[in-house]
C-alpha atoms as a PDB file:
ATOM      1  CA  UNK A   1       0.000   0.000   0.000  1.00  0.00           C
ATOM      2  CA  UNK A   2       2.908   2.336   0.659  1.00  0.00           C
ATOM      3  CA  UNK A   3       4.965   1.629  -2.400  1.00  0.00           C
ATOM      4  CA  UNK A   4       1.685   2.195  -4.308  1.00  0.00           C
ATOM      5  CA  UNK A   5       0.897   5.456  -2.556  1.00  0.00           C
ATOM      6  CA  UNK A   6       4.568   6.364  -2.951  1.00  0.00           C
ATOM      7  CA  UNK A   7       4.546   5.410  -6.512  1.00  0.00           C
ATOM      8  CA  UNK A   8       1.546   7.892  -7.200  1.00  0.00           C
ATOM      9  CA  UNK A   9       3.035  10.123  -5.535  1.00  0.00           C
ATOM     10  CA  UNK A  10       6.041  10.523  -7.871  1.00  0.00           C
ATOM     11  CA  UNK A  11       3.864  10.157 -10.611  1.00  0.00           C
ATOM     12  CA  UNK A  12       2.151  13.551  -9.544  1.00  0.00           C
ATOM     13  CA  UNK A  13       5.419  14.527  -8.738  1.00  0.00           C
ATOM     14  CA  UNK A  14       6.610  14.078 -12.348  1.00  0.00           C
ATOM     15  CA  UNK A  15       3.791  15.385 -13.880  1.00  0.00           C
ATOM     16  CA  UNK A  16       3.717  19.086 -12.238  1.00  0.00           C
ATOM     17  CA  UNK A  17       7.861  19.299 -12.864  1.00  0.00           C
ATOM     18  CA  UNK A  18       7.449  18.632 -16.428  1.00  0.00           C
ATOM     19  CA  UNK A  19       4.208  20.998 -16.827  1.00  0.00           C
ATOM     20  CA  UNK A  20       6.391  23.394 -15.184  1.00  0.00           C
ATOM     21  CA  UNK A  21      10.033  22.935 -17.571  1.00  0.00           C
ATOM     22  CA  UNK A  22       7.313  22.914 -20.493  1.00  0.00           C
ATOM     23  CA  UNK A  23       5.690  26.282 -19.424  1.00  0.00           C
ATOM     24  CA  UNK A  24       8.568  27.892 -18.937  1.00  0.00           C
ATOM     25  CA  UNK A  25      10.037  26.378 -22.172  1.00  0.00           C
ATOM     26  CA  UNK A  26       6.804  27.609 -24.026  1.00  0.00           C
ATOM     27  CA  UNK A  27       7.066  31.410 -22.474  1.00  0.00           C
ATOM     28  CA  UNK A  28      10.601  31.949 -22.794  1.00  0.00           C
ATOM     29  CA  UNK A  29      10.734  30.390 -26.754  1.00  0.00           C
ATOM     30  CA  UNK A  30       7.954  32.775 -27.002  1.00  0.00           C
ATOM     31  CA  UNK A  31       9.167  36.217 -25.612  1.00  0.00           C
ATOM     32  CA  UNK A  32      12.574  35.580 -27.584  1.00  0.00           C
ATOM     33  CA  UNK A  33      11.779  35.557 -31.111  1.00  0.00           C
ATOM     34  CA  UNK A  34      14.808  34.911 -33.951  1.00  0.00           C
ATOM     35  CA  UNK A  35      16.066  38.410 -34.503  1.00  0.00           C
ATOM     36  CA  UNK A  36      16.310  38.404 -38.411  1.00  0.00           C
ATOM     37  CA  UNK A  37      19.067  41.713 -38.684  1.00  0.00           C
ATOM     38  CA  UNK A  38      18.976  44.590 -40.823  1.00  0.00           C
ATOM     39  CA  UNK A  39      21.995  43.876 -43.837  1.00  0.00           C
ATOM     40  CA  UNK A  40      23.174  45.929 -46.176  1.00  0.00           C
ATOM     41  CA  UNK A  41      21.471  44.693 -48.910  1.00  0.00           C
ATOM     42  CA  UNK A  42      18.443  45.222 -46.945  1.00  0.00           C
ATOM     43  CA  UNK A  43      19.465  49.374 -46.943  1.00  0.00           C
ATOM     44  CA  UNK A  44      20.568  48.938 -50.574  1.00  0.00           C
ATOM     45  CA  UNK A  45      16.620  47.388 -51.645  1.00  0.00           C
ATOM     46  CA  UNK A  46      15.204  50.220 -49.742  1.00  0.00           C
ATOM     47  CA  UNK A  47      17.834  52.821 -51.497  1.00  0.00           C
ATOM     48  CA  UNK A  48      16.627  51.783 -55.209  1.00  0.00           C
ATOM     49  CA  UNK A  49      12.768  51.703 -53.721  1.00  0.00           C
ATOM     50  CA  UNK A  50      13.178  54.725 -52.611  1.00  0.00           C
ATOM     51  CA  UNK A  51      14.603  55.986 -55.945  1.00  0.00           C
ATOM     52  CA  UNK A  52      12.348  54.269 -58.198  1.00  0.00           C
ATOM     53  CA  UNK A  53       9.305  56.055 -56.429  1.00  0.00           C
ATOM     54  CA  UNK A  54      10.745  59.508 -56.373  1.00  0.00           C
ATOM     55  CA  UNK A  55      10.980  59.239 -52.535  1.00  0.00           C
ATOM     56  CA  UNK A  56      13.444  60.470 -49.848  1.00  0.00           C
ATOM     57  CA  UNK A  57      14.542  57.982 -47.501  1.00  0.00           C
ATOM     58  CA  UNK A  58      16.086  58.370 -43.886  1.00  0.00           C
ATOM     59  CA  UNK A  59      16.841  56.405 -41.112  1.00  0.00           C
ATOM     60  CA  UNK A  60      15.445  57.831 -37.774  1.00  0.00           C
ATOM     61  CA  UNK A  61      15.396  56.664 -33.713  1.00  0.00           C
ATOM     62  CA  UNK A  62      13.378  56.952 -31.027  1.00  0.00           C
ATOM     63  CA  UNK A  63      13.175  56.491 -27.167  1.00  0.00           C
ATOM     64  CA  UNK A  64      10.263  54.129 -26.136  1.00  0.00           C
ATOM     65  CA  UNK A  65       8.610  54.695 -22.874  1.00  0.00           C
ATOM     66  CA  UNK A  66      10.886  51.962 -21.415  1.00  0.00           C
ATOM     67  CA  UNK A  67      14.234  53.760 -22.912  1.00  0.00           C
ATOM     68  CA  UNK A  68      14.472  50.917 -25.725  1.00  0.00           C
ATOM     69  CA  UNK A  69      15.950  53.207 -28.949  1.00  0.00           C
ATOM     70  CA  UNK A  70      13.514  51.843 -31.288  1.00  0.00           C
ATOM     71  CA  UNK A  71      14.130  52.405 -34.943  1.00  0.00           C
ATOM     72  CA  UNK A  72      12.551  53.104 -38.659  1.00  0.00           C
ATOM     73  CA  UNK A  73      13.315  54.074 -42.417  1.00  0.00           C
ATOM     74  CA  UNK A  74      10.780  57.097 -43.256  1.00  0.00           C
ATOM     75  CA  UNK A  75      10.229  57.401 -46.728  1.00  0.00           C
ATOM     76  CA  UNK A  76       8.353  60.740 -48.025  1.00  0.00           C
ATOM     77  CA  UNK A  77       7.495  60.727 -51.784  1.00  0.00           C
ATOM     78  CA  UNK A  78       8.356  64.157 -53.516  1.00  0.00           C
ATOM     79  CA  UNK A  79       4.925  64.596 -54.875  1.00  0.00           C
ATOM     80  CA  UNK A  80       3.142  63.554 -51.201  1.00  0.00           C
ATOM     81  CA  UNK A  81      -0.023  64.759 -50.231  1.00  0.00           C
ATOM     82  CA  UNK A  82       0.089  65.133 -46.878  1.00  0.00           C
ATOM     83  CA  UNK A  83      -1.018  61.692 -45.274  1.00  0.00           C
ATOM     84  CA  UNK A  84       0.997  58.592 -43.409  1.00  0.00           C
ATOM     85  CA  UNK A  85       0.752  55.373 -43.138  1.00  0.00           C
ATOM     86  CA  UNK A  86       2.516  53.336 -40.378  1.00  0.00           C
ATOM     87  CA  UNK A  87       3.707  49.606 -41.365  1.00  0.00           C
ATOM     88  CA  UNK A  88       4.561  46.929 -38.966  1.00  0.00           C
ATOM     89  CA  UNK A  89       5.855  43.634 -39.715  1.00  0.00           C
ATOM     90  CA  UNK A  90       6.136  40.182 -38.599  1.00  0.00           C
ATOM     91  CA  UNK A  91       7.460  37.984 -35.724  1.00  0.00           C
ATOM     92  CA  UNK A  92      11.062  37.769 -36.456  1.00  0.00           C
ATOM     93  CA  UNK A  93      10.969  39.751 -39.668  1.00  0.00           C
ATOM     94  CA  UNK A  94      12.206  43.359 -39.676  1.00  0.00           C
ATOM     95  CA  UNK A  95      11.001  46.685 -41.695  1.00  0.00           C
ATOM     96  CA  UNK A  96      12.466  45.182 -45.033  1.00  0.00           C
ATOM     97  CA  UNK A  97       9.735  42.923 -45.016  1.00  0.00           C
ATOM     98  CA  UNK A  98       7.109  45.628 -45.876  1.00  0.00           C
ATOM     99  CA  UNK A  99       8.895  46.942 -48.471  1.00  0.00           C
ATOM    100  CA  UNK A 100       6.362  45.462 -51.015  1.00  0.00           C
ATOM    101  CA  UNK A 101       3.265  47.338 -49.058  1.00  0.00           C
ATOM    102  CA  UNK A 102       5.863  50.243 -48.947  1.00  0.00           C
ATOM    103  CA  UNK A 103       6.232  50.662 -52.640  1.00  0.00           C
ATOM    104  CA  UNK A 104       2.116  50.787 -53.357  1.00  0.00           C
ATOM    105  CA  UNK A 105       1.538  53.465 -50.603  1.00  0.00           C
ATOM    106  CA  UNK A 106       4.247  55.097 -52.172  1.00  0.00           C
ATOM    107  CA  UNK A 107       3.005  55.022 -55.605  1.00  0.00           C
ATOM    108  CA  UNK A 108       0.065  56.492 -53.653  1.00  0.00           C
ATOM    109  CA  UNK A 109       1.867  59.125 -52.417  1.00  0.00           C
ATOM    110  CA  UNK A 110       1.945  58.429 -48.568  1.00  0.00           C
ATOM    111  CA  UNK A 111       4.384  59.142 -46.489  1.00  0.00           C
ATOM    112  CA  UNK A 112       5.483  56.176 -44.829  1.00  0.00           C
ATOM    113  CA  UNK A 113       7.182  55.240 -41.506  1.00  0.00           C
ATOM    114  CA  UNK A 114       8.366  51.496 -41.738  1.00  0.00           C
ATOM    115  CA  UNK A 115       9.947  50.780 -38.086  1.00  0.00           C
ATOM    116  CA  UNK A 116      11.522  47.617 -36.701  1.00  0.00           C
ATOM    117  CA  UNK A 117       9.234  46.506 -34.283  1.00  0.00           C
ATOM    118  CA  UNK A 118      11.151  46.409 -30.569  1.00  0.00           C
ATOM    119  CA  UNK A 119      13.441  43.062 -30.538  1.00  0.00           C
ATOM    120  CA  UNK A 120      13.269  42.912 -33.855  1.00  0.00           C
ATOM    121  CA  UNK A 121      15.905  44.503 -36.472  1.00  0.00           C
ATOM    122  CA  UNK A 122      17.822  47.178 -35.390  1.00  0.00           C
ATOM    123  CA  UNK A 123      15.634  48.122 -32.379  1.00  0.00           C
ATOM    124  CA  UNK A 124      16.540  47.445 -29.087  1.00  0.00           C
ATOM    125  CA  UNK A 125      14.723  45.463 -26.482  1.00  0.00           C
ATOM    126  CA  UNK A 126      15.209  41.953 -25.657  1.00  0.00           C
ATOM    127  CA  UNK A 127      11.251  40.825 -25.615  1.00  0.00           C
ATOM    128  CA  UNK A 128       8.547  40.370 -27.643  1.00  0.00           C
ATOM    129  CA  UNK A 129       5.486  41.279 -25.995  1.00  0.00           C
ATOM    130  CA  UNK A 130       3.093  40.477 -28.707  1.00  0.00           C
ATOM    131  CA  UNK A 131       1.414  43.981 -28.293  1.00  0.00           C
ATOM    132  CA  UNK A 132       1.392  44.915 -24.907  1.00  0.00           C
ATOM    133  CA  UNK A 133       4.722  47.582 -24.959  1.00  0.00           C
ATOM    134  CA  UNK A 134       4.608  47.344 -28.695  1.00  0.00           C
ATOM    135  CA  UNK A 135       0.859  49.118 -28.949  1.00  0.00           C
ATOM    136  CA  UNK A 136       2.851  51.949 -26.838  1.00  0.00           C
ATOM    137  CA  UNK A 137       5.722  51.795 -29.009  1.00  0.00           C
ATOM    138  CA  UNK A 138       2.813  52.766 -31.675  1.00  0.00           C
ATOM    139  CA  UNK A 139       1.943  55.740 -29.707  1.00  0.00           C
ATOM    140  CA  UNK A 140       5.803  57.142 -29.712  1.00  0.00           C
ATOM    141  CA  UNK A 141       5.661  56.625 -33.465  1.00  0.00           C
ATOM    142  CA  UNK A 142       2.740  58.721 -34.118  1.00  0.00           C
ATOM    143  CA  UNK A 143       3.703  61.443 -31.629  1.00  0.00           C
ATOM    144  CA  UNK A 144       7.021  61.487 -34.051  1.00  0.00           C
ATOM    145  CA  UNK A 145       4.701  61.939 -36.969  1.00  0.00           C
ATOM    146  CA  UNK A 146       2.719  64.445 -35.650  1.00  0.00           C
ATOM    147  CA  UNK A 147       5.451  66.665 -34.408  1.00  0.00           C
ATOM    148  CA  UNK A 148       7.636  65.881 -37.380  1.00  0.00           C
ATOM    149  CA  UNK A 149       5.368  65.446 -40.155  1.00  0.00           C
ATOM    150  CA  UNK A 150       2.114  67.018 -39.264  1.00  0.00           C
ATOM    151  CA  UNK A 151       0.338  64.366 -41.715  1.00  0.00           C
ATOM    152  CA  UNK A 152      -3.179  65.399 -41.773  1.00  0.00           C
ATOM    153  CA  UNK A 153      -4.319  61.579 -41.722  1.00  0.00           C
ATOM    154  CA  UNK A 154      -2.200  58.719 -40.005  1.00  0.00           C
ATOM    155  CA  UNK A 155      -3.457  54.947 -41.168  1.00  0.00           C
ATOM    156  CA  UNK A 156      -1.739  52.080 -40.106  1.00  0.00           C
ATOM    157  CA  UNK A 157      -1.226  48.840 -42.113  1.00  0.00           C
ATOM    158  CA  UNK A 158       0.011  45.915 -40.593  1.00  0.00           C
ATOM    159  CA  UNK A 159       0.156  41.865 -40.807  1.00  0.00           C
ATOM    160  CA  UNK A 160       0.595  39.088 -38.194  1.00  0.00           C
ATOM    161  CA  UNK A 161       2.356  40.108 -34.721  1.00  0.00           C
ATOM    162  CA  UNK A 162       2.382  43.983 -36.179  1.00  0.00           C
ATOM    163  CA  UNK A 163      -1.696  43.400 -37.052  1.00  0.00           C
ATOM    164  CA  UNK A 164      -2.315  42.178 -33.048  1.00  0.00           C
ATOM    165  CA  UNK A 165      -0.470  45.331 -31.572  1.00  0.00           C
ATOM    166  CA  UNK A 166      -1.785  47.342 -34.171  1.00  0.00           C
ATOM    167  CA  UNK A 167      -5.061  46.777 -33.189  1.00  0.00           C
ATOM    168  CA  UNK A 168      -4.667  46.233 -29.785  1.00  0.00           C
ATOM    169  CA  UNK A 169      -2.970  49.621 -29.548  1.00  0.00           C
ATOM    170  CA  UNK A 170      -6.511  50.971 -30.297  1.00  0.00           C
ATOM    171  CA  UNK A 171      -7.504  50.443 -26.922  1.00  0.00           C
ATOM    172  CA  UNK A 172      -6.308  54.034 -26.592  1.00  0.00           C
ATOM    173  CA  UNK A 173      -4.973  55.698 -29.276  1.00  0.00           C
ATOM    174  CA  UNK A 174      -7.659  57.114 -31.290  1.00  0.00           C
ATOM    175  CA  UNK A 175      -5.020  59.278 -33.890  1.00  0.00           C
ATOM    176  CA  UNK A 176      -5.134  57.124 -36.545  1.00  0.00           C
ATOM    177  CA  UNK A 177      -7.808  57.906 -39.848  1.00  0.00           C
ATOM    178  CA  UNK A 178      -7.924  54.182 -40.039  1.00  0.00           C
ATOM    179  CA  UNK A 179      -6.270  50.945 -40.172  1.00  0.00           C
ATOM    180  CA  UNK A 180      -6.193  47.576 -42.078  1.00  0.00           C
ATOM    181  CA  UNK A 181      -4.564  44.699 -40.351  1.00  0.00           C
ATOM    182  CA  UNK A 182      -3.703  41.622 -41.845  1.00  0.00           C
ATOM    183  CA  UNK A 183      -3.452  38.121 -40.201  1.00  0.00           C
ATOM    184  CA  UNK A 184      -3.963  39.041 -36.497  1.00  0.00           C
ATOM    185  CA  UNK A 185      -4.970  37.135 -33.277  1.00  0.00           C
ATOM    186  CA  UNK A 186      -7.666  37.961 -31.259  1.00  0.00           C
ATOM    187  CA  UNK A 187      -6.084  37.409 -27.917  1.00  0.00           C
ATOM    188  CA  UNK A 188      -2.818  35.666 -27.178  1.00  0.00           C
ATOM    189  CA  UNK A 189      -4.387  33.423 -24.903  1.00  0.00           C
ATOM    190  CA  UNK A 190      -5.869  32.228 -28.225  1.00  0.00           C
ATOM    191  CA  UNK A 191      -3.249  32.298 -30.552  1.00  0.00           C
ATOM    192  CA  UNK A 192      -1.184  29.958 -27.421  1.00  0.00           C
ATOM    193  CA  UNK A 193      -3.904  27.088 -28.085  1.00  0.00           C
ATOM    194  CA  UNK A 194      -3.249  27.201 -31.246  1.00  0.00           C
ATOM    195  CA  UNK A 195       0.745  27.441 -30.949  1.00  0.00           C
ATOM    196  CA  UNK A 196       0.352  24.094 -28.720  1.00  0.00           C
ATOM    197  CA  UNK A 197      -2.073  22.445 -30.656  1.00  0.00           C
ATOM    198  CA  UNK A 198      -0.303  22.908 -34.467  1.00  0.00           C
ATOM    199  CA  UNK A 199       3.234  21.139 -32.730  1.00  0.00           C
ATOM    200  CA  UNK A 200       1.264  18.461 -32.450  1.00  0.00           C
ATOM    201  CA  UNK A 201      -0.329  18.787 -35.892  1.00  0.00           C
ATOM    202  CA  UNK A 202      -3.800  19.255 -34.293  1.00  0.00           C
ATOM    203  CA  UNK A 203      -6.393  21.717 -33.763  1.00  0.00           C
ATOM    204  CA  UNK A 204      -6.379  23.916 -30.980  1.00  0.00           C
ATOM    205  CA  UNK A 205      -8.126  21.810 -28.395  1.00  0.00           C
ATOM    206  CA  UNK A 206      -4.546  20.437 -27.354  1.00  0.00           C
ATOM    207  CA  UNK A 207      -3.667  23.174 -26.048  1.00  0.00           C
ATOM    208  CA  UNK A 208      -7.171  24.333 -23.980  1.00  0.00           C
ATOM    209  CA  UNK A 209      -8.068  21.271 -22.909  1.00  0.00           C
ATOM    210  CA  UNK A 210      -5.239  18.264 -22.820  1.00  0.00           C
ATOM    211  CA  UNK A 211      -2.253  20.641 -22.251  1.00  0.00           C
ATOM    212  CA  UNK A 212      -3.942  23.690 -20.929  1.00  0.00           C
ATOM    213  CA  UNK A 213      -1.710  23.333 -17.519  1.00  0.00           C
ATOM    214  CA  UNK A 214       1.069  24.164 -19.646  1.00  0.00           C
ATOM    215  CA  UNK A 215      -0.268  26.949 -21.195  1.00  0.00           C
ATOM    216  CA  UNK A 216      -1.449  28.494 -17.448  1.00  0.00           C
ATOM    217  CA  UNK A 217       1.958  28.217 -16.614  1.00  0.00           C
ATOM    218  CA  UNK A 218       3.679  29.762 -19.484  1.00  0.00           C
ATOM    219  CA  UNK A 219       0.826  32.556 -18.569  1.00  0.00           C
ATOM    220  CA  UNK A 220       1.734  32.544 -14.963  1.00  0.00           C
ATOM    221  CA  UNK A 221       5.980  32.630 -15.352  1.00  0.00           C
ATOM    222  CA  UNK A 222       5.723  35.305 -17.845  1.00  0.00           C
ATOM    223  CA  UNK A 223       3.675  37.730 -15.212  1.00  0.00           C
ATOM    224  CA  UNK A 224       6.284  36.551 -12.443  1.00  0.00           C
ATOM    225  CA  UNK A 225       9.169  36.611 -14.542  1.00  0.00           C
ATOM    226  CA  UNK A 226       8.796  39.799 -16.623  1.00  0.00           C
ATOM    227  CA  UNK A 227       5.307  41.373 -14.987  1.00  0.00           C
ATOM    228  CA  UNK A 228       3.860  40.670 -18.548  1.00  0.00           C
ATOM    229  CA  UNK A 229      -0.173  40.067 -17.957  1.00  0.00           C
ATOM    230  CA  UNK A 230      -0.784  37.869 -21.517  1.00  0.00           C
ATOM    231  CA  UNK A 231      -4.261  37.928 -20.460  1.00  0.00           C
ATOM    232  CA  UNK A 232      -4.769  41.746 -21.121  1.00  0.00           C
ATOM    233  CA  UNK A 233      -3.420  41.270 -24.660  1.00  0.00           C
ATOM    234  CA  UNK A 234      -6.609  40.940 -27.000  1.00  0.00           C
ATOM    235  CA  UNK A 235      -7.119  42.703 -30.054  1.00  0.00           C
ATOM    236  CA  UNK A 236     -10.234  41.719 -30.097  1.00  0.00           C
ATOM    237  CA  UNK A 237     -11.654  43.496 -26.441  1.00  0.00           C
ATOM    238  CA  UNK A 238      -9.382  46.589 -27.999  1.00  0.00           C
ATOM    239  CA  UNK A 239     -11.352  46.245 -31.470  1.00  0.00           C
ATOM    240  CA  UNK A 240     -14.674  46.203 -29.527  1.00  0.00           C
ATOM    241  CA  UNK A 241     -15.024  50.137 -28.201  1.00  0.00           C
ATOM    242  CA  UNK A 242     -12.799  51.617 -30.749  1.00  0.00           C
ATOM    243  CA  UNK A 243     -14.211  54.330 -33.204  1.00  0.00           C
ATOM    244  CA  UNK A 244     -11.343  53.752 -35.611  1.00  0.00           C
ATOM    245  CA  UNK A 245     -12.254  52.358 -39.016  1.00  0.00           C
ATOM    246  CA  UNK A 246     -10.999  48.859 -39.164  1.00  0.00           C
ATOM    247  CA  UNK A 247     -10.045  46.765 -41.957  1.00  0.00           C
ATOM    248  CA  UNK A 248      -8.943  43.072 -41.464  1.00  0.00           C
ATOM    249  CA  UNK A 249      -7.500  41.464 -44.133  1.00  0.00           C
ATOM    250  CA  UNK A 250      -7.488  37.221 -43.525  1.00  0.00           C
ATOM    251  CA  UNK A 251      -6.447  33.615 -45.625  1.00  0.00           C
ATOM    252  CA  UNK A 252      -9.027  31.280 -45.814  1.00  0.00           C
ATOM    253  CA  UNK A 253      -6.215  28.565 -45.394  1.00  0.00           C
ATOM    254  CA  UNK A 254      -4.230  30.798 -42.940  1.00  0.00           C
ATOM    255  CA  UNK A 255      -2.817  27.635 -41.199  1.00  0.00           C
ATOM    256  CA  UNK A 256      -0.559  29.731 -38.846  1.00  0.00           C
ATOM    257  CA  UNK A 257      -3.369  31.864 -37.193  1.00  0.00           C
ATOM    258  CA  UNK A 258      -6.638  30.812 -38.577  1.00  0.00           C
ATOM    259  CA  UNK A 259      -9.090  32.649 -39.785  1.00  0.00           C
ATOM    260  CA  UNK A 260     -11.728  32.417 -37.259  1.00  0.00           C
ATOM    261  CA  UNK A 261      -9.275  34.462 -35.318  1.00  0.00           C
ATOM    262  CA  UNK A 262     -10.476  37.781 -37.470  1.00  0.00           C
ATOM    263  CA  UNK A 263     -13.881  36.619 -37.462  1.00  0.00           C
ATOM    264  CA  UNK A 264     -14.032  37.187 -33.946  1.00  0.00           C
ATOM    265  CA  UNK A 265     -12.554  40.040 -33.847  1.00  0.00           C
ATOM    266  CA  UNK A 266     -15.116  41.581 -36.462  1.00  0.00           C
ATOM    267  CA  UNK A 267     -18.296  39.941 -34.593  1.00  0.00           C
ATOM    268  CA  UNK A 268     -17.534  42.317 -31.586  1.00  0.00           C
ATOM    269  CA  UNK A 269     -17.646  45.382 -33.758  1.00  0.00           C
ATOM    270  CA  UNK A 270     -20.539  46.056 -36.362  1.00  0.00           C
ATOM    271  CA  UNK A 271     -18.439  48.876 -37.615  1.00  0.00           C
ATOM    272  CA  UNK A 272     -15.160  46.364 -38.834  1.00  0.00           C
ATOM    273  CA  UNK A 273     -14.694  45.360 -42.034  1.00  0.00           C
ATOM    274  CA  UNK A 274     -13.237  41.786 -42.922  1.00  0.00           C
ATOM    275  CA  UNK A 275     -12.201  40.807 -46.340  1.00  0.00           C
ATOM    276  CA  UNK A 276     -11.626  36.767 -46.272  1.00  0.00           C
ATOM    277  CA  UNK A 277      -8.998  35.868 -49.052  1.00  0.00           C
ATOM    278  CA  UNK A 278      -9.829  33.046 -50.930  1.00  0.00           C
ATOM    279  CA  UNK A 279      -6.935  30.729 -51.386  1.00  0.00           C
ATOM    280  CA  UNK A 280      -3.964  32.501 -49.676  1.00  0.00           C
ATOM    281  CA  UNK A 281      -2.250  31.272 -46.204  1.00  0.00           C
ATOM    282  CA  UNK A 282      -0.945  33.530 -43.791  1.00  0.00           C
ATOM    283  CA  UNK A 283      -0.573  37.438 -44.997  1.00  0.00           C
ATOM    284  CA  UNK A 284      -0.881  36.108 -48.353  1.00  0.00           C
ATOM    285  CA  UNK A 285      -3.100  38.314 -49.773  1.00  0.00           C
ATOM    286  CA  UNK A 286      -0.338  40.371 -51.660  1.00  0.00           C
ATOM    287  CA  UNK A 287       0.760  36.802 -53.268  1.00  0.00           C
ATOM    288  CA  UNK A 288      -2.547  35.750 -54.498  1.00  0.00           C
ATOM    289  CA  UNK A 289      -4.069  39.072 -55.565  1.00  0.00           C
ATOM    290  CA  UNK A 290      -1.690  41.830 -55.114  1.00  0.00           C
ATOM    291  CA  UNK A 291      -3.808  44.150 -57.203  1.00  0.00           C
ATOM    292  CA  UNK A 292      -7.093  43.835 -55.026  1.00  0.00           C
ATOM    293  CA  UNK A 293      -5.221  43.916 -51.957  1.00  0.00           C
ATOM    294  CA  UNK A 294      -3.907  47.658 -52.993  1.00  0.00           C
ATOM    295  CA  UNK A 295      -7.052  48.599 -54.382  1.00  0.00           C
ATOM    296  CA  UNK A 296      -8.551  47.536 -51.278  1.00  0.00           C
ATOM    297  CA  UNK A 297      -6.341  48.989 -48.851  1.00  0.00           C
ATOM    298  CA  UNK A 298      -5.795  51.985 -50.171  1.00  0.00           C
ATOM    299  CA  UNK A 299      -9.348  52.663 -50.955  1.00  0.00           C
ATOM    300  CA  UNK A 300     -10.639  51.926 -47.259  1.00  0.00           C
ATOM    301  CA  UNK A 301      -7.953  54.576 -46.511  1.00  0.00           C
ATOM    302  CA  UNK A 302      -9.222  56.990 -48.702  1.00  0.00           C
ATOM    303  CA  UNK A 303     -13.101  56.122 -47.952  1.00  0.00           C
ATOM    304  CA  UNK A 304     -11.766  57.287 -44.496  1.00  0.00           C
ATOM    305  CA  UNK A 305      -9.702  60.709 -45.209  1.00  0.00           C
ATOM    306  CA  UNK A 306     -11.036  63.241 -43.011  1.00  0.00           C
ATOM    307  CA  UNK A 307      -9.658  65.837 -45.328  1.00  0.00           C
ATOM    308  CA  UNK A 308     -11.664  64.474 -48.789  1.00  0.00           C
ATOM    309  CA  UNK A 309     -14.591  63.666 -49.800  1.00  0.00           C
ATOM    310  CA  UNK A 310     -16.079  60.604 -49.364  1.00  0.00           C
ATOM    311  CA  UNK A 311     -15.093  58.106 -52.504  1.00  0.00           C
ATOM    312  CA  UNK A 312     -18.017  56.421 -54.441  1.00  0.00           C
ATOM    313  CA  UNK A 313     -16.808  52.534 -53.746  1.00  0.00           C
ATOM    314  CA  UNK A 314     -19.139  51.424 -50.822  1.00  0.00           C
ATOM    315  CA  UNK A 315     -18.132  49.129 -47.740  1.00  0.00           C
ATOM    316  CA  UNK A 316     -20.412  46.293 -49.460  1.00  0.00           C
ATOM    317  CA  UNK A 317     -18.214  46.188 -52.490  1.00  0.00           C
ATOM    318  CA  UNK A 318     -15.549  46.656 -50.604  1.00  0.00           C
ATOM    319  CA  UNK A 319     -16.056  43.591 -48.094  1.00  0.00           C
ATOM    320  CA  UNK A 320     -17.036  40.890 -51.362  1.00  0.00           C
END
């Protein structure tokens, strides 16, 4: 009877050190992306954009709240008219991977501000938060456009990590003429199930219901270790009061965040408007119709100028 209890006992033993090693395993992998570096041939690409579209490139810094330098390319067409548009990439891209969005806002003539998201690039910072400092990293950007610039619209365009703190910086800044996001989560506890679920090559049920004490403890390390509360990040609660016009852009085979992801986010908000991509997988839209994707982009942007008048496409034809 004693070996038996003693036996369980390890067992349960066992069990909670390896949920533990796991969650910790899962937060840390999570808050330390790859940093993919900003090369030369990187600055050379964005040299000869910059040339081909008439456009004046410079490299700028700023402080974040924390004192991470955080840092951007600004690119301002010489036949602008007077409006900005924000990009923000990837998890372990940098700013050279919106250099194909770049080029079609430039052909628009925006101004636009492509920065390295913090622990990404060339910015500084050691952790990806996902959204929670980077929405706040948003707000130092467009306080630099605004005293720099004076842009009399600033839109924001953004896929993937950049789409969630996008959006989820909308829980208070209210700046921005609108914004299209491509590819986002609606909450991080969300996208985790997911995470946990496709290692195993399954849905995300894995990860809420067999492995969920693994995800609560990557939850609860990351608040103890680095006072990060993953539960406050949602896009989706930060989509729900905003009066910012919001775009979401989404695969129908995203298999990296899926697409119900964006559906939730637009059922908490009449006012959002989701464009499902037939065919394309995660912020593949500008693979499978590159044309549409600029048309309908730039359009929503326009639809939402506060300085012009309203353009004739509607939000119906817009949406199919």
């Amino acid at each position: 009877m004693r070996t038996a209890k003693f036996t369980f006992i390890c067992i349960v033993t066992a069990v909670f050190v390896l949920v533990v090693v796991a969650g910790i395993f899962l937060a840390e992998g999570a808050l330390h992306p790859g940093r993919r570096l900003l090369l030369e041939v990187d600055q050379q690409h964005a040299r000869e954009m910059a040339n081909s579209n008439a456009s004046d490139l410079t490299d700028i810094s700023i402080p974040a709240n924390d004192g991470v330098i955080l840092r951007a390319w600004n690119l301002q067409p010489q036949k602008s008219f007077g409006n900005a548009v924000i990009l923000s990439h990837g998890l372990s891209d940098n700013r050279a991977g919106m250099m194909g969005y770049a080029q079609f806002f430039l052909r628009h003539g925006y101004d636009v501000l492509m920065p390295d998201a913090r622990a990404h690039g060339m910015s500084g910072g050691e952790l990806a938060t996902y959204g929670i400092r980077e929405s706040n990293d948003l707000h130092r950007w467009l306080d630099w456009l605004a005293v720099n610039e004076h842009p009399s619209c600033i839109y924001g365009f953004a896929e993937s990590m950049g789409a969630a703190g996008l959006l989820q910086s909308l829980h208070s800044e209210s700046r921005f003429c609108a914004v299209a996001a491509e590819s986002p989560f609606s909450s991080f506890r969300e996208i985790a199930y997911d995470r946990v679920g496709q290692f195993f090559h399954a849905g995300p049920w894995v990860g809420r219901i067999i492995l969920r004490p693994i995800v609560e403890c990557a939850f609860i390390y990351a608040k103890w270790r680095y006072q990060l509360n993953f539960d406050l990040d949602s896009p989706e609660k930060a989509v729900e009061s905003t009066k910012v016009p919001v775009l979401l852009i989404h695969g129908q085979v995203d298999s990296n965040i899926p697409l119900r992801h964006s559906r939730k986010i637009a059922a908490g908000n009449r006012n959002v408007l989701l464009w499902e991509v037939p065919g394309a997988d995660h912020c593949g839209a500008i693979g499978i119709a590159p044309v549409e994707l600029e048309w309908r982009v730039t359009e929503w942007f326009r639809q939402n100028d506060r300085g012009s008048s309203a353009s004739g496409v509607t939000r119906l034809e817009l949406a199919r």
